[in-house]
C-alpha atoms as a PDB file:
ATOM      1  CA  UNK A   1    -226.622 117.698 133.944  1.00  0.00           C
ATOM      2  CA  UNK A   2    -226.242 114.153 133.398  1.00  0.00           C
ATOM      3  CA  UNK A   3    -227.834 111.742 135.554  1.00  0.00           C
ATOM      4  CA  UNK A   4    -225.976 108.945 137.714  1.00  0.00           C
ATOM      5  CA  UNK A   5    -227.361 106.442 135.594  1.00  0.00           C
ATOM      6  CA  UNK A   6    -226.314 108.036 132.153  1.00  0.00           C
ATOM      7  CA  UNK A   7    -222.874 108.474 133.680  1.00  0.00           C
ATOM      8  CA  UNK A   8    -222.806 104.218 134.820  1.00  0.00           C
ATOM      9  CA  UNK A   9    -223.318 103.735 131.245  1.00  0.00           C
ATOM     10  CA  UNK A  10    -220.859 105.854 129.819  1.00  0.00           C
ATOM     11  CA  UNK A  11    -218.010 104.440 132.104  1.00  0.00           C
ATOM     12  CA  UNK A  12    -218.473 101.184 131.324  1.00  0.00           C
ATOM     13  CA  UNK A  13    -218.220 101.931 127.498  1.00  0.00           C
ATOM     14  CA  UNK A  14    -214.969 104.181 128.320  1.00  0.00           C
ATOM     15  CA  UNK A  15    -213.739 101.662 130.635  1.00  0.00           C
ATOM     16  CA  UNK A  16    -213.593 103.697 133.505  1.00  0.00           C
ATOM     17  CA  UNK A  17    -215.000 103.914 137.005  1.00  0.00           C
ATOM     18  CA  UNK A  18    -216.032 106.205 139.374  1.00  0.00           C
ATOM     19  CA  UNK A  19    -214.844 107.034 142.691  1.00  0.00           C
ATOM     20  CA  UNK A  20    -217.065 106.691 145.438  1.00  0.00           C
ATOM     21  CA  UNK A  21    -215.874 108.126 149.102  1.00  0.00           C
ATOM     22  CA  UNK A  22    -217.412 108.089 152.349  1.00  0.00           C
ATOM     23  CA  UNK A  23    -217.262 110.980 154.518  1.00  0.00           C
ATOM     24  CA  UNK A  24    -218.312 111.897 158.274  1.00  0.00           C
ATOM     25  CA  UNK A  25    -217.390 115.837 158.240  1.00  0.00           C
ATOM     26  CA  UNK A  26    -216.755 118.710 155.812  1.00  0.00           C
ATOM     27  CA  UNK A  27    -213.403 118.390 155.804  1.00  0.00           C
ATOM     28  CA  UNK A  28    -213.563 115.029 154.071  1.00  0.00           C
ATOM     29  CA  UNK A  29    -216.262 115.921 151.612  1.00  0.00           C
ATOM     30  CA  UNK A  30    -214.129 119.712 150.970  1.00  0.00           C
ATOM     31  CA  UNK A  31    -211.085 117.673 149.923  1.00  0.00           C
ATOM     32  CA  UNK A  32    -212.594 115.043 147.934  1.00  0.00           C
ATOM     33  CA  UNK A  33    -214.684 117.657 145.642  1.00  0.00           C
ATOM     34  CA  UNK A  34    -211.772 119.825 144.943  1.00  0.00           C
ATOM     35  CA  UNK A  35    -209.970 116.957 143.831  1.00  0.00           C
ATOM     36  CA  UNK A  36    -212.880 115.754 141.668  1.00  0.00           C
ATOM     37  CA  UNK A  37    -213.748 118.935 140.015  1.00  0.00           C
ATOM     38  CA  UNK A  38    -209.977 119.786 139.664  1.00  0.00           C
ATOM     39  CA  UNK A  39    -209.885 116.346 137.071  1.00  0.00           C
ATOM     40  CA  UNK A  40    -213.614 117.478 135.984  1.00  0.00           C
ATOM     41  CA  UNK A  41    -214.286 113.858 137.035  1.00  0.00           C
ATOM     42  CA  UNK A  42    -217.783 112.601 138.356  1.00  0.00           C
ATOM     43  CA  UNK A  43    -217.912 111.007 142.084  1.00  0.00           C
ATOM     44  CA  UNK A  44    -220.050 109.960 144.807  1.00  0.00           C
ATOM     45  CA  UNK A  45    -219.929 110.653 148.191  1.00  0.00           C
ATOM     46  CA  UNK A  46    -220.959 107.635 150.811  1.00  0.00           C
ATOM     47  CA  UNK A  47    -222.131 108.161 153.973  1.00  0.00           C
ATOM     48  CA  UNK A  48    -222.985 104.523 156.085  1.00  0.00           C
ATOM     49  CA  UNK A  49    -225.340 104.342 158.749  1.00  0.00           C
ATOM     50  CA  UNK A  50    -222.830 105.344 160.819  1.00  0.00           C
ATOM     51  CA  UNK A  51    -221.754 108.420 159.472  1.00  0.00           C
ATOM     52  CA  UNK A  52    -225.108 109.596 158.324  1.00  0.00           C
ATOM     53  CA  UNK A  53    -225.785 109.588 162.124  1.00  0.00           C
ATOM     54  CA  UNK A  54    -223.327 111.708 162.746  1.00  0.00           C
ATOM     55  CA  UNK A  55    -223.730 114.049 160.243  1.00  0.00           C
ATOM     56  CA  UNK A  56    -226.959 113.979 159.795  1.00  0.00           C
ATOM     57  CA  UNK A  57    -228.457 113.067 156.886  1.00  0.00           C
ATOM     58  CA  UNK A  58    -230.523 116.199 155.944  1.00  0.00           C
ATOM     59  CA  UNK A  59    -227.096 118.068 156.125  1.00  0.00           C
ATOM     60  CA  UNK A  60    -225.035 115.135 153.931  1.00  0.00           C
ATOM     61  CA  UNK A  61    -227.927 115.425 150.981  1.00  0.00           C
ATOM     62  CA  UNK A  62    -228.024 119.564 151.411  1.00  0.00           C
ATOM     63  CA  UNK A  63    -224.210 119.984 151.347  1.00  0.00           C
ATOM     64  CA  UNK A  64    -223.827 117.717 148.136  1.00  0.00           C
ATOM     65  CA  UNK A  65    -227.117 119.335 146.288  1.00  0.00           C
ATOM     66  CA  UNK A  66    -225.568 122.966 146.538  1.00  0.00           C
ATOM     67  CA  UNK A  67    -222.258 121.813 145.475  1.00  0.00           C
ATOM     68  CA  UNK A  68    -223.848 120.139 142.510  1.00  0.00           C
ATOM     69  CA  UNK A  69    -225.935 123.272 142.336  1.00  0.00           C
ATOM     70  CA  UNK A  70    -223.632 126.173 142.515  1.00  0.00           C
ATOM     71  CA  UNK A  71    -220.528 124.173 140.009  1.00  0.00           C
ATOM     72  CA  UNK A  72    -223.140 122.633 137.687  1.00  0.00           C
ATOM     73  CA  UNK A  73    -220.946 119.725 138.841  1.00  0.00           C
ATOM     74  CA  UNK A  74    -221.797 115.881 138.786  1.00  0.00           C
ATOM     75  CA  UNK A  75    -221.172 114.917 142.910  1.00  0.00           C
ATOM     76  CA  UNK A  76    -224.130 112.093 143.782  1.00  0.00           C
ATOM     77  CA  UNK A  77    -224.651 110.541 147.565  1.00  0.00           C
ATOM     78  CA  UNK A  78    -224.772 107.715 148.404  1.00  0.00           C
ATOM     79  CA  UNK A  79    -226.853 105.536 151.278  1.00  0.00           C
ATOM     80  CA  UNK A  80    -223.907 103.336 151.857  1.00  0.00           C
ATOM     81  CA  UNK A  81    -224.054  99.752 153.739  1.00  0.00           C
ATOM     82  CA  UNK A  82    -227.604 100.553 155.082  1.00  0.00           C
ATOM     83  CA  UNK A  83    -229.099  97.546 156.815  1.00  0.00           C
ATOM     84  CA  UNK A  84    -231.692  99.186 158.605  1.00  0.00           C
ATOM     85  CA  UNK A  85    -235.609  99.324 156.710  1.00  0.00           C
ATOM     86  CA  UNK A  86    -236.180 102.550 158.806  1.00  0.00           C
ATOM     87  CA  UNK A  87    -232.777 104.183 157.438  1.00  0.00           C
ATOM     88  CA  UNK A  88    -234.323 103.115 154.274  1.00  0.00           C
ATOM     89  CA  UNK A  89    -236.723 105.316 154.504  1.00  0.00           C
ATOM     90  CA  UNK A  90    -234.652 108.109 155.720  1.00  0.00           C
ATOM     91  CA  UNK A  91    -232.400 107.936 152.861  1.00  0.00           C
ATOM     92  CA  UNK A  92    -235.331 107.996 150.319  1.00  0.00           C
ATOM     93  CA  UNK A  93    -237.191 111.222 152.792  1.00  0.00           C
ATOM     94  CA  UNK A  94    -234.148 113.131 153.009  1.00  0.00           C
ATOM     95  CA  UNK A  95    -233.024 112.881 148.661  1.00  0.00           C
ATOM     96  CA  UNK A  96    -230.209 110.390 148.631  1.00  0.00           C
ATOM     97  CA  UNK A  97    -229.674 109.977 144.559  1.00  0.00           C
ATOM     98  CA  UNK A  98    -228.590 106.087 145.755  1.00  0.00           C
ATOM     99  CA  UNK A  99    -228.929 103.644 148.519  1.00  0.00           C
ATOM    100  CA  UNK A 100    -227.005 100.227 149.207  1.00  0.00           C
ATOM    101  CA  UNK A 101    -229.349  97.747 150.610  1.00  0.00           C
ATOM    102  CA  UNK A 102    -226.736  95.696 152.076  1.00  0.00           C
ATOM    103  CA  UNK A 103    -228.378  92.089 153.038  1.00  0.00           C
ATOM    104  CA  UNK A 104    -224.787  90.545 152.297  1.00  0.00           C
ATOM    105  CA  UNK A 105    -224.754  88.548 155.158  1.00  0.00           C
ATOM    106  CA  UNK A 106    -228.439  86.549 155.018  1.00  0.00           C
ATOM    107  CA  UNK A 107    -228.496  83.379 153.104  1.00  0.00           C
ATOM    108  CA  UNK A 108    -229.212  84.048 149.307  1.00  0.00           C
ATOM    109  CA  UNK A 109    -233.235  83.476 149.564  1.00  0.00           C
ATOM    110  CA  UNK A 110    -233.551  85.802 152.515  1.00  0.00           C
ATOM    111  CA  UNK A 111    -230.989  88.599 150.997  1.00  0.00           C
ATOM    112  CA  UNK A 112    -232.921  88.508 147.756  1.00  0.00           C
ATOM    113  CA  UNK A 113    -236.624  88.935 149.582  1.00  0.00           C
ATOM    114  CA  UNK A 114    -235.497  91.641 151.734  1.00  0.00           C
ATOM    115  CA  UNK A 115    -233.468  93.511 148.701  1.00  0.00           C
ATOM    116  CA  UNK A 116    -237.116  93.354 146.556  1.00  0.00           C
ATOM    117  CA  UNK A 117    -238.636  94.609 149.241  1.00  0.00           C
ATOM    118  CA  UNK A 118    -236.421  97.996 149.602  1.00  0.00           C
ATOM    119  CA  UNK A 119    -236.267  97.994 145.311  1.00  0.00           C
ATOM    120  CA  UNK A 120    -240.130  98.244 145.878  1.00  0.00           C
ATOM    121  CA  UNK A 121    -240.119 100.580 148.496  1.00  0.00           C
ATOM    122  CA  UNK A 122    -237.452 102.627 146.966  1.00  0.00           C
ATOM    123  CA  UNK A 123    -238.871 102.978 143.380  1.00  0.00           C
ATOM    124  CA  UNK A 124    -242.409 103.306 144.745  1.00  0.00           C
ATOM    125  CA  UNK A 125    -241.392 106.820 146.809  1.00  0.00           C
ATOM    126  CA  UNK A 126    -238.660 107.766 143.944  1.00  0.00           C
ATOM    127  CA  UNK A 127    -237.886 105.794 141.291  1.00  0.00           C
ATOM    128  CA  UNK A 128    -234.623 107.999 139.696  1.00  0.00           C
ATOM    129  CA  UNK A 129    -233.106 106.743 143.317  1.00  0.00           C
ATOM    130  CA  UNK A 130    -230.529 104.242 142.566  1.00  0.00           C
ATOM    131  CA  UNK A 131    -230.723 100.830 144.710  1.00  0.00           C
ATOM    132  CA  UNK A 132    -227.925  98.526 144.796  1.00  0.00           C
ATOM    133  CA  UNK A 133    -227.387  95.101 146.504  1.00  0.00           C
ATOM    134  CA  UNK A 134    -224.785  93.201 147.773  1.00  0.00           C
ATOM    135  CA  UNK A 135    -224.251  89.541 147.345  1.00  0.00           C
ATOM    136  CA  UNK A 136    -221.579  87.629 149.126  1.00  0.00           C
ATOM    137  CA  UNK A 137    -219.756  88.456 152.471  1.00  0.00           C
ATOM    138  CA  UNK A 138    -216.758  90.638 152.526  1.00  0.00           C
ATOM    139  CA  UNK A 139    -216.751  92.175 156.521  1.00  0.00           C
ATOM    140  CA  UNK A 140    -217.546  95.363 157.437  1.00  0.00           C
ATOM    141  CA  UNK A 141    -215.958  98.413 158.808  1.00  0.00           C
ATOM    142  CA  UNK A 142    -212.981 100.767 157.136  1.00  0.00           C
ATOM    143  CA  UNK A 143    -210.309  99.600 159.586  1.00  0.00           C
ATOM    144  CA  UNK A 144    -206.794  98.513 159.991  1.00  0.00           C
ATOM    145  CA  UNK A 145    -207.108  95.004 160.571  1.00  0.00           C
ATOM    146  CA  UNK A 146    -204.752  91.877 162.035  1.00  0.00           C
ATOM    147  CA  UNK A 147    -206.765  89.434 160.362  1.00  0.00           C
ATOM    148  CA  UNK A 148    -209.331  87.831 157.945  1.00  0.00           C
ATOM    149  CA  UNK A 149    -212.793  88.948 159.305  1.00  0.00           C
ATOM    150  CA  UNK A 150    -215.314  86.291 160.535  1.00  0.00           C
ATOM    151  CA  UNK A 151    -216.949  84.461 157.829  1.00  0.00           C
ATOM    152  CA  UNK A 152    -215.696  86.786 154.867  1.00  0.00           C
ATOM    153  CA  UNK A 153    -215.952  85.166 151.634  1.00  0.00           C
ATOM    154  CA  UNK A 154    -212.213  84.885 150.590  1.00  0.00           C
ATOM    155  CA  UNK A 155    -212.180  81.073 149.488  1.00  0.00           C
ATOM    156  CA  UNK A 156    -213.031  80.404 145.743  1.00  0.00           C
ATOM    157  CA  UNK A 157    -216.098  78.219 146.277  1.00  0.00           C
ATOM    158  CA  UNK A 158    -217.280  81.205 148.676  1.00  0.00           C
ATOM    159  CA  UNK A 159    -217.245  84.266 146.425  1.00  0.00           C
ATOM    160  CA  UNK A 160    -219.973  85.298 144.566  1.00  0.00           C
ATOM    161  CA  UNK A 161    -221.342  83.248 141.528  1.00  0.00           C
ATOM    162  CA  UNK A 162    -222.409  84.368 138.337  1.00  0.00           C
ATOM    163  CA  UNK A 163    -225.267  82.314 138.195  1.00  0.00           C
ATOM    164  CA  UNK A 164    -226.561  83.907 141.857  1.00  0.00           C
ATOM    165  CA  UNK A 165    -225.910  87.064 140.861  1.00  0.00           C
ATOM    166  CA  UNK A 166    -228.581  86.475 137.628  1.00  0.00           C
ATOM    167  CA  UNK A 167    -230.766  85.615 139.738  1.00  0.00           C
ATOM    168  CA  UNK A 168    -230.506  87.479 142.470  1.00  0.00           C
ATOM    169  CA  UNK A 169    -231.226  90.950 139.856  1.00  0.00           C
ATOM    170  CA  UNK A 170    -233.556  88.910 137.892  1.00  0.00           C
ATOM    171  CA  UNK A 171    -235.780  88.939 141.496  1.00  0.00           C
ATOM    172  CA  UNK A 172    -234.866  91.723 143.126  1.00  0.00           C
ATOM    173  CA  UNK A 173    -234.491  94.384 139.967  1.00  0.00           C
ATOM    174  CA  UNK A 174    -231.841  96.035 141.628  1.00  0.00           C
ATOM    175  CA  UNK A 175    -230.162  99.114 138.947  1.00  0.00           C
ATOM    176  CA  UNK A 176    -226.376  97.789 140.564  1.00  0.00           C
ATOM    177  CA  UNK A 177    -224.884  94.733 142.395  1.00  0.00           C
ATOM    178  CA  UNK A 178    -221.900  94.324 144.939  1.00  0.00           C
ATOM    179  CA  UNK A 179    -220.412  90.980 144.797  1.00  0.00           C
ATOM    180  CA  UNK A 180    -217.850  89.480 146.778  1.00  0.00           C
ATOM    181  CA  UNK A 181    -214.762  89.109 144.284  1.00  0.00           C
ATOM    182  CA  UNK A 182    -211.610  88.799 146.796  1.00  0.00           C
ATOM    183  CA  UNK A 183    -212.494  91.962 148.336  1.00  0.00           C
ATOM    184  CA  UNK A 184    -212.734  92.664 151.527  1.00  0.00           C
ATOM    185  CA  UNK A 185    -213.306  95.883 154.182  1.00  0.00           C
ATOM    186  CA  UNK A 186    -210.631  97.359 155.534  1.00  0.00           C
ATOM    187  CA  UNK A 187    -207.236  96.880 154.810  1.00  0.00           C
ATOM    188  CA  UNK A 188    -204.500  94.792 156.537  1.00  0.00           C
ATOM    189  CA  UNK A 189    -201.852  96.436 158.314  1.00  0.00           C
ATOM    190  CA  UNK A 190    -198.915  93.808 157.758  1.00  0.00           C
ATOM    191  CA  UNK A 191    -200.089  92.274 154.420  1.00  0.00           C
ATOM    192  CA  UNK A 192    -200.992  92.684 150.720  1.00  0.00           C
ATOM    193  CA  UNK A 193    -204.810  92.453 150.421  1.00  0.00           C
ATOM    194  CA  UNK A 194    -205.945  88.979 148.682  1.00  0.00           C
ATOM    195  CA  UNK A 195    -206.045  89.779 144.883  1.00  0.00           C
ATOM    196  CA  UNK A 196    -209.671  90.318 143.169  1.00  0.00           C
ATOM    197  CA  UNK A 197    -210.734  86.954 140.752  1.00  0.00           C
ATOM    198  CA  UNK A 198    -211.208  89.435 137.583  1.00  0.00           C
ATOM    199  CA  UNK A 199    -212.326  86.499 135.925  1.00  0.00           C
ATOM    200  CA  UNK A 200    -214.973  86.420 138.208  1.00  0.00           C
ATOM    201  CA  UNK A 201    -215.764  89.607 137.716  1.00  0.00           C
ATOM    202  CA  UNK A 202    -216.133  89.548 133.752  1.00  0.00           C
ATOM    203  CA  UNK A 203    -218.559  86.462 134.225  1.00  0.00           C
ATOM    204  CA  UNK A 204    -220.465  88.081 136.922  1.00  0.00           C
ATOM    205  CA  UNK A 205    -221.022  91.305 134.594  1.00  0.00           C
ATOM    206  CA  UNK A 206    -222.164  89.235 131.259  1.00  0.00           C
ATOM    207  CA  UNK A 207    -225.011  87.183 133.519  1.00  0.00           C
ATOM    208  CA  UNK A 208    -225.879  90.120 136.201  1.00  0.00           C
ATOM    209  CA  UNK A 209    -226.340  92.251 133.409  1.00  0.00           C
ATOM    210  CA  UNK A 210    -226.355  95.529 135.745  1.00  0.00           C
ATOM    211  CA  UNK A 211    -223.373  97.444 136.349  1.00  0.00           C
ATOM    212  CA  UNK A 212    -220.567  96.369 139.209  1.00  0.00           C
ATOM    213  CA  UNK A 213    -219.585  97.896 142.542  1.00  0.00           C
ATOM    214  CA  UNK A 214    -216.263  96.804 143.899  1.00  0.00           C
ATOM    215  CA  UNK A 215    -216.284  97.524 147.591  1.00  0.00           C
ATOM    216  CA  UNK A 216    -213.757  97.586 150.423  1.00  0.00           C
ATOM    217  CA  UNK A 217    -211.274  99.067 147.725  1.00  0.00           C
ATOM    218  CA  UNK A 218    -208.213 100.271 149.693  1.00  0.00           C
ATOM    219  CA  UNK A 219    -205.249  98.376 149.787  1.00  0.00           C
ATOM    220  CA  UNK A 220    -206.087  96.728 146.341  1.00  0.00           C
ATOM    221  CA  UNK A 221    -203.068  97.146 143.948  1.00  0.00           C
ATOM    222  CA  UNK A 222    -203.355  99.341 140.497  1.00  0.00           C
ATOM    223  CA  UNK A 223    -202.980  96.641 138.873  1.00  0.00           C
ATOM    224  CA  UNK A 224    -206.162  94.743 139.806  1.00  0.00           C
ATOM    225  CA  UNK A 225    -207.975  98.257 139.804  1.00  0.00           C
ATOM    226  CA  UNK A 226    -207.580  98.496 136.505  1.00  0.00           C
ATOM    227  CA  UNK A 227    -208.145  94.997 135.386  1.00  0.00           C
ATOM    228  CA  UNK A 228    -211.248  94.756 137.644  1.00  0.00           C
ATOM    229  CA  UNK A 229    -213.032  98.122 135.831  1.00  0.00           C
ATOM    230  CA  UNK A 230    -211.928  96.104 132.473  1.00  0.00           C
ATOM    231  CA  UNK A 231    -214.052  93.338 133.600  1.00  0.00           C
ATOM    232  CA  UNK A 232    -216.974  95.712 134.172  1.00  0.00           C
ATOM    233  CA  UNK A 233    -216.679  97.688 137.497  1.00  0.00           C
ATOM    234  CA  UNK A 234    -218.139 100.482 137.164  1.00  0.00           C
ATOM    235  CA  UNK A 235    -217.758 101.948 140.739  1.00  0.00           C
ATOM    236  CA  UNK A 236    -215.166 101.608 143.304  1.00  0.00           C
ATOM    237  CA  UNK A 237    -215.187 102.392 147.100  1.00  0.00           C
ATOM    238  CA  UNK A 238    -212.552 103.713 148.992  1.00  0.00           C
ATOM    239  CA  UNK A 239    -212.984 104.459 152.636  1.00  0.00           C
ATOM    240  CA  UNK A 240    -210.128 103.425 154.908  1.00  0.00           C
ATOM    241  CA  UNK A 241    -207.413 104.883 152.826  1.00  0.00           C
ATOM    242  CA  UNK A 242    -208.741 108.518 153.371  1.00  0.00           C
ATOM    243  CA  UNK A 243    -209.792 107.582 156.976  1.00  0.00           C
ATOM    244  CA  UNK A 244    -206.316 107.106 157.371  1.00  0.00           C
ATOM    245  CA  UNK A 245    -204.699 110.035 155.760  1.00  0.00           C
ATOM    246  CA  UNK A 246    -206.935 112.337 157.271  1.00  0.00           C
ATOM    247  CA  UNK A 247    -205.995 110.803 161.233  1.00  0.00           C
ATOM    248  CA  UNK A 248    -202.785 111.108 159.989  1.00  0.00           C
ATOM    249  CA  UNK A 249    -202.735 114.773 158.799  1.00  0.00           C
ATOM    250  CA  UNK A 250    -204.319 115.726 162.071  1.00  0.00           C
ATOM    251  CA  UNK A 251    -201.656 113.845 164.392  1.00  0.00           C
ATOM    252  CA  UNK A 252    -198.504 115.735 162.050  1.00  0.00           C
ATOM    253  CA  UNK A 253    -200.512 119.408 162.753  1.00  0.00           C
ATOM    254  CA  UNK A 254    -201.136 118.516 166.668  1.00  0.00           C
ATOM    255  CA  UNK A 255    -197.199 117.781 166.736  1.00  0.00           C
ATOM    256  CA  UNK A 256    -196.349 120.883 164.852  1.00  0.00           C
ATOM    257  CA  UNK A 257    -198.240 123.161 166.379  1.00  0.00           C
ATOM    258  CA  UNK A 258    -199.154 121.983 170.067  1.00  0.00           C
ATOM    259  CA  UNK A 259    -200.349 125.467 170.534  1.00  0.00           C
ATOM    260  CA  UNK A 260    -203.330 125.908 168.117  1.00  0.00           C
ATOM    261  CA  UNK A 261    -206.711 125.502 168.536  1.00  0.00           C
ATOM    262  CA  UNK A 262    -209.068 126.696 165.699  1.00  0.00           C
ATOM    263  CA  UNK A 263    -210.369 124.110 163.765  1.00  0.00           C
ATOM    264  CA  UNK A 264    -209.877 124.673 160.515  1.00  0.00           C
ATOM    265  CA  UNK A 265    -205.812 125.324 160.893  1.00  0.00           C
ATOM    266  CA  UNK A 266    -205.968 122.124 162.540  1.00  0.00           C
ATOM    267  CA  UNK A 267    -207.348 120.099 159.647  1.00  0.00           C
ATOM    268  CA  UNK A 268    -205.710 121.775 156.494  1.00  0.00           C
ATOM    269  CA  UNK A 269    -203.261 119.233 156.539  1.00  0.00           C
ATOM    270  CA  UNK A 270    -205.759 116.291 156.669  1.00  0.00           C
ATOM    271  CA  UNK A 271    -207.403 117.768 153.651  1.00  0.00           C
ATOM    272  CA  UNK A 272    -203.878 118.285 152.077  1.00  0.00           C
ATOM    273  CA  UNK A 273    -203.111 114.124 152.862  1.00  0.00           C
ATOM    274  CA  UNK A 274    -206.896 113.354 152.113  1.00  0.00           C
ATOM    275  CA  UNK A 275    -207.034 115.247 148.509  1.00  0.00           C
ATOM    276  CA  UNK A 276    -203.548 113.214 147.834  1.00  0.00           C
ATOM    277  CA  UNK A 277    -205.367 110.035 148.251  1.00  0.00           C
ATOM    278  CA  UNK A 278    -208.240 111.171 146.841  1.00  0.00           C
ATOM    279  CA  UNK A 279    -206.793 112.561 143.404  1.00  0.00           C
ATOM    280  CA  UNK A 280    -204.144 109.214 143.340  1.00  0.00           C
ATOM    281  CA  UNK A 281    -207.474 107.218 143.221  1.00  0.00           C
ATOM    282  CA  UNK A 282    -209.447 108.947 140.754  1.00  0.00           C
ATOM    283  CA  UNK A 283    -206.728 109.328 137.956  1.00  0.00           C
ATOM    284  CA  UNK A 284    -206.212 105.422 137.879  1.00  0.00           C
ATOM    285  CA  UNK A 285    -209.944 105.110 138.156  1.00  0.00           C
ATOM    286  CA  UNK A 286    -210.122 107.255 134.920  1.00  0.00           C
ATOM    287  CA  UNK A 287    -207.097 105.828 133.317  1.00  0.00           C
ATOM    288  CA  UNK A 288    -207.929 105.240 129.363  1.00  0.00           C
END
């Protein structure tokens, strides 16, 4: 089976990007995989700090291994938005194929000393484990929001700049990079997200020279989807799209049937709403 890496480099020569989708709970991770190996598509499953806790990250790396395992399939997860040195170290313990250091918020000297120092943690204990970085501030949390968050980098002279981001892999030797492009966590509940600066991202590509991760994807239109894994995204994240299809699948069953109480009735609609969004994303993703 093809590794992660071999599959980053045949996307970007097909122009294509994979879908990457956190998860908390089966449910989530049952509907997204169906949907994948349904379009015989590659994806990666995310779990943040957050999630992992509540999951357990033992469980998240055994439950995608023996679907990999038993379909011969290419699923991969992900240690998404981890902040934490010590969940480090869990990710790498427990098998995680990839793990986003995410020192977006420090000041560009900081971000790139503590990002080498997980890249040479990381690679020391396993070096097939992916390690990404993130470079520029785009919030946090998949949410409905009212507003901008606090200090997000939304203003042109704020986003990420291509000459940073060739020096920030240059020092830090990261294998992918996150950069703040007009993207943002979250998505607004009363407006169009800000559009992505797919300029940005071409320039970013050519002097980063590692492939692109375009987080905080839901809400984005197809259009910039599209132009953005032109440019030389390679992977996109959705989170708060399926957070909110699966709430919403849950609240229709509840009102239809007041009465019922085993679990799995319960949440076949929320896999129904979650595969929807799931397979809407990962056809445009893998639009040639």
């Amino acid at each position: 089976m093809k590794t992660l890496k071999k599959l980053l480099k045949e996307t970007e020569k097909k122009k294509v990007a994979i879908g990457h989708f956190n998860v908390a709970e089966t449910s989530q991770l049952k509907a997204i995989f169906e949907v994948a190996k349904d379009l015989g598509v590659p994806v990666i499953i995310g779990t943040s700090e957050g999630e992992a806790g509540f999951l357990g990250r033992k469980q998240a790396v055994a439950l995608v291994k023996s679907l990999r395992e038993e379909y011969k399939f290419p699923i991969f997860l992900n240690s998404d938005h981890t902040k934490s040195f010590e969940e480090i170290k869990k990710a790498v313990a427990t098998g995680y194929d990839a793990i986003l250091f995410d020192g977006g918020t420090l000041p560009l000297a900081e971000n790139i000393k503590q990002t080498k120092k997980v890249v040479q943690y990381v690679k020391s204990k396993n070096p097939k484990i992916l390690v990404e970085g993130e470079l520029g501030n785009i919030g946090s949390g998949s949410i409905i929001r009212k507003e901008l968050p606090k200090g997000a980098a939304i203003k042109p002279e704020d986003l990420t700049k291509p000459e940073d981001a060739a020096w920030f892999v240059k020092e830090t030797g990261v294998d992918m990079l996150a950069p703040a492009v007009g993207n943002l966590h979250g998505m607004f509940k009363d407006a169009p997200e800000p559009r992505l600066d797919i300029e940005r991202i071409r320039a970013i590509r050519k002097a980063a020279g590692v492939p692109l991760v375009l987080h905080g994807g839901s809400g984005n239109t197809d259009e910039d989807f599209l132009a953005a894994i032109d440019a030389g995204v390679s992977i996109i994240h959705i989170s708060t799209e399926l957070r909110v299809a699966w709430r919403n699948g849950l609240e229709q069953e509840l009102k239809e049937n007041p009465e019922e109480i085993a679990p799995y009735r319960l949440l076949a609609k929320s896999v129904l709403d979650v595969k929807e969004a799931v397979k809407t994303r990962l056809k445009l993703f893998n639009k040639k």
